[in-house]
Protein backbone atom coordinates (compact mmCIF):
# COMPACT_ATOMS: atom_id res chain seq x y z
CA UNK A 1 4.95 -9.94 10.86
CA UNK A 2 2.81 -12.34 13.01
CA UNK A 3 2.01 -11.14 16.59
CA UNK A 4 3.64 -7.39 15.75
CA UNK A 5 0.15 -5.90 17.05
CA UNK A 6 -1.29 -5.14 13.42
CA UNK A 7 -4.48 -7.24 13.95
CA UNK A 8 -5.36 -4.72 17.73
CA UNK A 9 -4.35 -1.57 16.15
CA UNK A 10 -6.75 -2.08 13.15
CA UNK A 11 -9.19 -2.78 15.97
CA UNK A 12 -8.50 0.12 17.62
CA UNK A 13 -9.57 2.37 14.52
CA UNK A 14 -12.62 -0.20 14.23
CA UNK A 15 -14.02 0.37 17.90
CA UNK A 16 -15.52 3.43 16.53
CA UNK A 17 -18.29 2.04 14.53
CA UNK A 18 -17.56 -1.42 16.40
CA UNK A 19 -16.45 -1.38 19.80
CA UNK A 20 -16.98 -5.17 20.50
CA UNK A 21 -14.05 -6.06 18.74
CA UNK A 22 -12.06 -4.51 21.60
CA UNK A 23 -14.32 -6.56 24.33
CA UNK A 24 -14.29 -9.49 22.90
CA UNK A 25 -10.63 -10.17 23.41
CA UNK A 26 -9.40 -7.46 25.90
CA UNK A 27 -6.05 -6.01 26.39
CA UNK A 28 -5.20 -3.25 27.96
CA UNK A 29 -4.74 -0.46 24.57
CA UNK A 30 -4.74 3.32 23.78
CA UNK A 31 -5.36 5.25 20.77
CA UNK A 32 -5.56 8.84 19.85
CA UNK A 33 -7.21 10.21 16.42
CA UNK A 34 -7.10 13.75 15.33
CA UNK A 35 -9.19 15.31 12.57
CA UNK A 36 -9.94 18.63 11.05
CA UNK A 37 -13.81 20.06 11.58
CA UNK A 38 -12.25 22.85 10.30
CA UNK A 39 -10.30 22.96 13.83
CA UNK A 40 -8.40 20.61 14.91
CA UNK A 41 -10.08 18.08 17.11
CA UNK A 42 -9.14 14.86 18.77
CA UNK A 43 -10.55 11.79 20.03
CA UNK A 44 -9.35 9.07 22.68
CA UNK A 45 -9.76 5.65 22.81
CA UNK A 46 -8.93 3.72 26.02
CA UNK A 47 -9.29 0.14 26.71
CA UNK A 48 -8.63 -1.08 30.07
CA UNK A 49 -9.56 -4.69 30.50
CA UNK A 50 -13.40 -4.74 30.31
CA UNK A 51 -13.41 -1.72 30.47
CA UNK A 52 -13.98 0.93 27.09
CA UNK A 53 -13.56 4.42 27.44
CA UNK A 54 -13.93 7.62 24.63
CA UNK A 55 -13.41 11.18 25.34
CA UNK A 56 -13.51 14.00 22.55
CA UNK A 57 -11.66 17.31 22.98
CA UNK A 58 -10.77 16.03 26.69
CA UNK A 59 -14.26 15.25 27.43
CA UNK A 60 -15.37 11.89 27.91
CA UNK A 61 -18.24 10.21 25.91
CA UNK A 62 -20.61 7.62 26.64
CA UNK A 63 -20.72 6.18 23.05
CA UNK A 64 -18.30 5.91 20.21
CA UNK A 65 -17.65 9.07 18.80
CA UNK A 66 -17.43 9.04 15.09
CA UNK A 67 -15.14 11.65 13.04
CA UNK A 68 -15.51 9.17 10.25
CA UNK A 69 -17.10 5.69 9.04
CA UNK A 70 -15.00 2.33 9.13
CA UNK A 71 -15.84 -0.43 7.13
CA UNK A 72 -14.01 -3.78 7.47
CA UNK A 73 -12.96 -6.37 5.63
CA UNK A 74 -10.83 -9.54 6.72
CA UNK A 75 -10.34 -12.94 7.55
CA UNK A 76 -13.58 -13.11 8.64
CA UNK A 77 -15.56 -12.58 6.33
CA UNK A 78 -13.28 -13.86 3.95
CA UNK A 79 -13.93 -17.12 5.62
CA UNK A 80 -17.92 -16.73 5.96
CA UNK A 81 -19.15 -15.62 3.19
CA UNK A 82 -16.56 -14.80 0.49
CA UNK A 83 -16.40 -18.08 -1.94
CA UNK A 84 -20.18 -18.96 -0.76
CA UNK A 85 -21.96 -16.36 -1.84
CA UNK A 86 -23.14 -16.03 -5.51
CA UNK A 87 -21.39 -12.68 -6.65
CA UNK A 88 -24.27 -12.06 -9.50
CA UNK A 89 -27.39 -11.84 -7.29
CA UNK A 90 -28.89 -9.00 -4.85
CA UNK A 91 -28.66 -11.16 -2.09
CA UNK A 92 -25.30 -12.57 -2.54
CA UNK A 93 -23.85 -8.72 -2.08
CA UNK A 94 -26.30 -7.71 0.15
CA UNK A 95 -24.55 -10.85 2.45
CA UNK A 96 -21.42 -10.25 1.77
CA UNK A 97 -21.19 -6.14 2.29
CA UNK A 98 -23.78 -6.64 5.32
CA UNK A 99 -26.38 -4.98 4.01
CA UNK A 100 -30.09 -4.98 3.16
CA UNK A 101 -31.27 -5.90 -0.72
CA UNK A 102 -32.09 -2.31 -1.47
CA UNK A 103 -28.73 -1.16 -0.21
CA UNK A 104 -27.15 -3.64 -1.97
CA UNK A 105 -28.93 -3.21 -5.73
CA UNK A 106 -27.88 0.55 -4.83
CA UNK A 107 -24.65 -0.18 -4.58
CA UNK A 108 -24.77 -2.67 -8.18
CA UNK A 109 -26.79 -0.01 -10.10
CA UNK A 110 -23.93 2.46 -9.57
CA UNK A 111 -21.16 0.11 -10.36
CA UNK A 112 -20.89 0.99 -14.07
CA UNK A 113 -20.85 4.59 -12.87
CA UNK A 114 -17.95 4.65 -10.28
CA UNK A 115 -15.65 1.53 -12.56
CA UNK A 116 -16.79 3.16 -16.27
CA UNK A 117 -13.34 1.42 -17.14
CA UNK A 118 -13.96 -2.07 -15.88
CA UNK A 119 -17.82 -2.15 -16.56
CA UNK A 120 -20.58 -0.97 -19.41
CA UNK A 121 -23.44 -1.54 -17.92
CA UNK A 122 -25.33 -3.70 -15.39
CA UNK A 123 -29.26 -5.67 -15.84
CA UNK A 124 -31.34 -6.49 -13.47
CA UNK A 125 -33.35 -9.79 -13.72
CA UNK A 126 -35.31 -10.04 -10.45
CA UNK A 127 -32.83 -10.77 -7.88
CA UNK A 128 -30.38 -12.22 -10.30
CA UNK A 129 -27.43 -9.74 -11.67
CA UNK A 130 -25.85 -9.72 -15.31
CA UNK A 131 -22.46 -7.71 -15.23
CA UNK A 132 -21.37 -6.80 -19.15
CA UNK A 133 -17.63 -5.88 -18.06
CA UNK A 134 -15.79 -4.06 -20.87
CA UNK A 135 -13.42 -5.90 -23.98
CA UNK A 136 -9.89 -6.16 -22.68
CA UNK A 137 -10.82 -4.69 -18.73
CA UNK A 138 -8.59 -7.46 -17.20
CA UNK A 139 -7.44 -11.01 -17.90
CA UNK A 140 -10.95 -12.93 -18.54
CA UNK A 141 -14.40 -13.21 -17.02
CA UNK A 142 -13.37 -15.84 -14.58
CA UNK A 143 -10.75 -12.64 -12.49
CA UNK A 144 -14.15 -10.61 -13.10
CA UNK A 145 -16.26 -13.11 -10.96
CA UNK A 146 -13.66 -12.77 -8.22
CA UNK A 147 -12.97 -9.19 -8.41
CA UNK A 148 -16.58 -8.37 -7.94
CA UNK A 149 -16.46 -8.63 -4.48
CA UNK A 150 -13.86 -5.81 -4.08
CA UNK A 151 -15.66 -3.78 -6.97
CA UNK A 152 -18.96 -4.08 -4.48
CA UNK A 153 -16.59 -2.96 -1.51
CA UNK A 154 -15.24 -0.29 -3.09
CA UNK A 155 -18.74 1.40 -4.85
CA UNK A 156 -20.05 1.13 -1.69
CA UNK A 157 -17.54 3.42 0.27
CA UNK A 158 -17.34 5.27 -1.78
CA UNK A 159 -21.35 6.10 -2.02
CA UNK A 160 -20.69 6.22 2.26
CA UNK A 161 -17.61 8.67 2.03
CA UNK A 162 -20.42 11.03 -0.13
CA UNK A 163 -22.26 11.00 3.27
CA UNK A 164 -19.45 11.05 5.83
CA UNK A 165 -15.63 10.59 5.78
CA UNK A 166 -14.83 6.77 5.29
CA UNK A 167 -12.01 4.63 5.98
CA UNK A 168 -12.11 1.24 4.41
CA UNK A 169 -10.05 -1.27 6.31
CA UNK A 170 -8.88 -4.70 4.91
CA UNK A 171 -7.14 -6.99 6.98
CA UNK A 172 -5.15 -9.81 4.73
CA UNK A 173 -8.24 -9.67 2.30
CA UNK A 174 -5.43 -11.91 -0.55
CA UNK A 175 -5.73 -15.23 1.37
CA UNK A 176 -5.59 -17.37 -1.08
CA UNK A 177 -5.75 -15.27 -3.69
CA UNK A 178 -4.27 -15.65 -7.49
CA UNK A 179 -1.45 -12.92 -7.99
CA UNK A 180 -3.39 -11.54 -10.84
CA UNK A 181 -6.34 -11.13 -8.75
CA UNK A 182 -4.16 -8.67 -6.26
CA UNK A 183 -2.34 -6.89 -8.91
CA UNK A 184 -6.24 -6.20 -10.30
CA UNK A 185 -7.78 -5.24 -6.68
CA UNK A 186 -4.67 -3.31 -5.93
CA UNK A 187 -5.11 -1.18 -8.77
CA UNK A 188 -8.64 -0.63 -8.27
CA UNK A 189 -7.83 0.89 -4.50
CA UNK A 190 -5.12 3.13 -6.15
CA UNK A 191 -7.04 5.11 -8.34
CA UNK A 192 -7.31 8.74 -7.49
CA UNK A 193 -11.08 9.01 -8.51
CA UNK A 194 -12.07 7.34 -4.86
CA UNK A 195 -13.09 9.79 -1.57
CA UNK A 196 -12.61 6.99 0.81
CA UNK A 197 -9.19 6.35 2.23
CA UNK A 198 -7.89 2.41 2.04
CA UNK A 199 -5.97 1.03 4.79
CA UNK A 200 -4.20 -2.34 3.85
CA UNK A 201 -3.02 -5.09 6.12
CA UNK A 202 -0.81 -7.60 4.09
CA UNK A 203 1.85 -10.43 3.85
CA UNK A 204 1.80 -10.61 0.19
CA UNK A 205 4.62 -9.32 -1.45
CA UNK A 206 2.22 -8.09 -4.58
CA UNK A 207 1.30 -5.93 -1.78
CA UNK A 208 4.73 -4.61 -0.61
CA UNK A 209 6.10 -4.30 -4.17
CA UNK A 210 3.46 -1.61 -4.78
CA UNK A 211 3.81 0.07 -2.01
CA UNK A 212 5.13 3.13 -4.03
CA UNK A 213 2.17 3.76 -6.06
CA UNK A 214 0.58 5.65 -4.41
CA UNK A 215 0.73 3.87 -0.99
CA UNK A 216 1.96 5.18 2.46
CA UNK A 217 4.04 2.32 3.54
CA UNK A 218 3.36 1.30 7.68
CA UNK A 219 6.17 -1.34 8.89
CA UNK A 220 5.24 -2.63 12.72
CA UNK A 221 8.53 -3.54 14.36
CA UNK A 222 8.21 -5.74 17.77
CA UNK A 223 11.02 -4.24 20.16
CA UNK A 224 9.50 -6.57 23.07
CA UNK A 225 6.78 -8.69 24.17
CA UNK A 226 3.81 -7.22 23.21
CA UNK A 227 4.81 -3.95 22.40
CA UNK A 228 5.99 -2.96 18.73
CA UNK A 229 6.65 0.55 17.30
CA UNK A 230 5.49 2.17 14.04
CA UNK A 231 7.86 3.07 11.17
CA UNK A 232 7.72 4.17 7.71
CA UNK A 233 11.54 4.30 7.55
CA UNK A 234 13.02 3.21 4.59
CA UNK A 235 15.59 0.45 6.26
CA UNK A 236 12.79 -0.90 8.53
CA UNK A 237 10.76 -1.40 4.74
CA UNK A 238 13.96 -3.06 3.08
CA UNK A 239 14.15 -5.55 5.74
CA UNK A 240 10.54 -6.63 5.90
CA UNK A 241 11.11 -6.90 2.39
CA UNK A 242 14.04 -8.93 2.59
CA UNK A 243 12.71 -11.12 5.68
């Protein structure tokens, strides 16, 4: 739902690689994330009007600490760069991942390696891109020149999550968005093959009808003004369902 607090708690996991998406709109917010390294360890995040705090194992840090990589995706950059961009060019993905060209050609050359069902193989022709996708990968080229944007998203965390753990977050990334289109990008994010973990903020009911393949299903229930609990009950997933 609107105004359930999805939107700050994605922001919360964020402030680790980003903390000025805490700053830039501050509320008073609290976090705790444990990992394994092999112990168990456990990091704090504590936002008290202008004011950002960290501490690790009880002790606290000056900068971010970072038990693992977040990359975002969301309205934002939905609304800058997504239809803008041209998806067969170095540039256009080195824009619209936030990267630099060499990253980005990187992240294209190893495309046919990570999606060997979707693609064949890829050619360079200076800064321009020509994607050969495989016979009978998905509904037509036109889904294909789309979907590349979440095929670039996805190669390249999982080439990060080779370096360091990785969450990907994406924040309503279906805006506007043909219901073949999410069925396609929702499949790509389930398969099994991927090291990076995927966590999903949606409204689309494509979205909530898969949410038992392979999906942890998150409901955010408001019980009062500005304060909502978690739940991964199966009645609190009906109704949101039925709502």
């Amino acid at each position: 739902m609107n105004d359930s607090g999805k939107t700050k708690l994605l922001h919360l996991l964020r402030s680790l690689t980003s903390p000025h998406l805490l700053m830039e709109h501050p509320a008073d917010l609290s976090c705790a994330i444990t990992w394994f390294d092999p112990e168990p360890r456990k990091a704090v995040v504590d936002v008290r009007g202008r004011w950002l705090e960290y501490s690790v194992d009880g002790r606290r840090m000056p900068l971010p600490p970072r038990p693992y990589r977040v990359l975002t995706f969301g309205p934002e950059a939905y609304g800058r760069r997504f239809f803008r961009l041209k998806p067969s060019s170095i540039p256009g993905i080195a824009d619209f991942l936030g990267v630099d060209r060499w990253t980005a050609r990187t992240v294209i050359a190893n495309m046919p390696k990570l999606l060997p069902d979707v693609m064949s193989h890829v050619t360079f022709y200076g800064d321009d891109v020509k994607i050969s996708y495989k016979e009978g990968a998905f509904g037509g080229v036109e889904l294909g020149n789309v979907a590349v944007w979440f095929y670039a998203l996805a190669v390249f965390a999982e080439l990060q999550a080779r370096a360091e753990p990785t969450i990907l977050v994406m924040d309503e990334p279906f805006l506007h968005l043909h219901a073949a289109i999410q069925r396609h990008v929702l499949e790509l994010f389930e398969s099994a093959a991927w090291t990076f973990q995927v966590i999903l903020a949606e409204h689309s009911l494509i979205a909530y009808e898969r949410r038992h393949q392979g999906w942890s299903a998150t409901v955010l229930v408001p019980v009062g003004e500005h304060r909502s609990r978690i739940s991964q009950e199966d009645a609190d997933l009906e109704r949101l369902g039925g709502d």
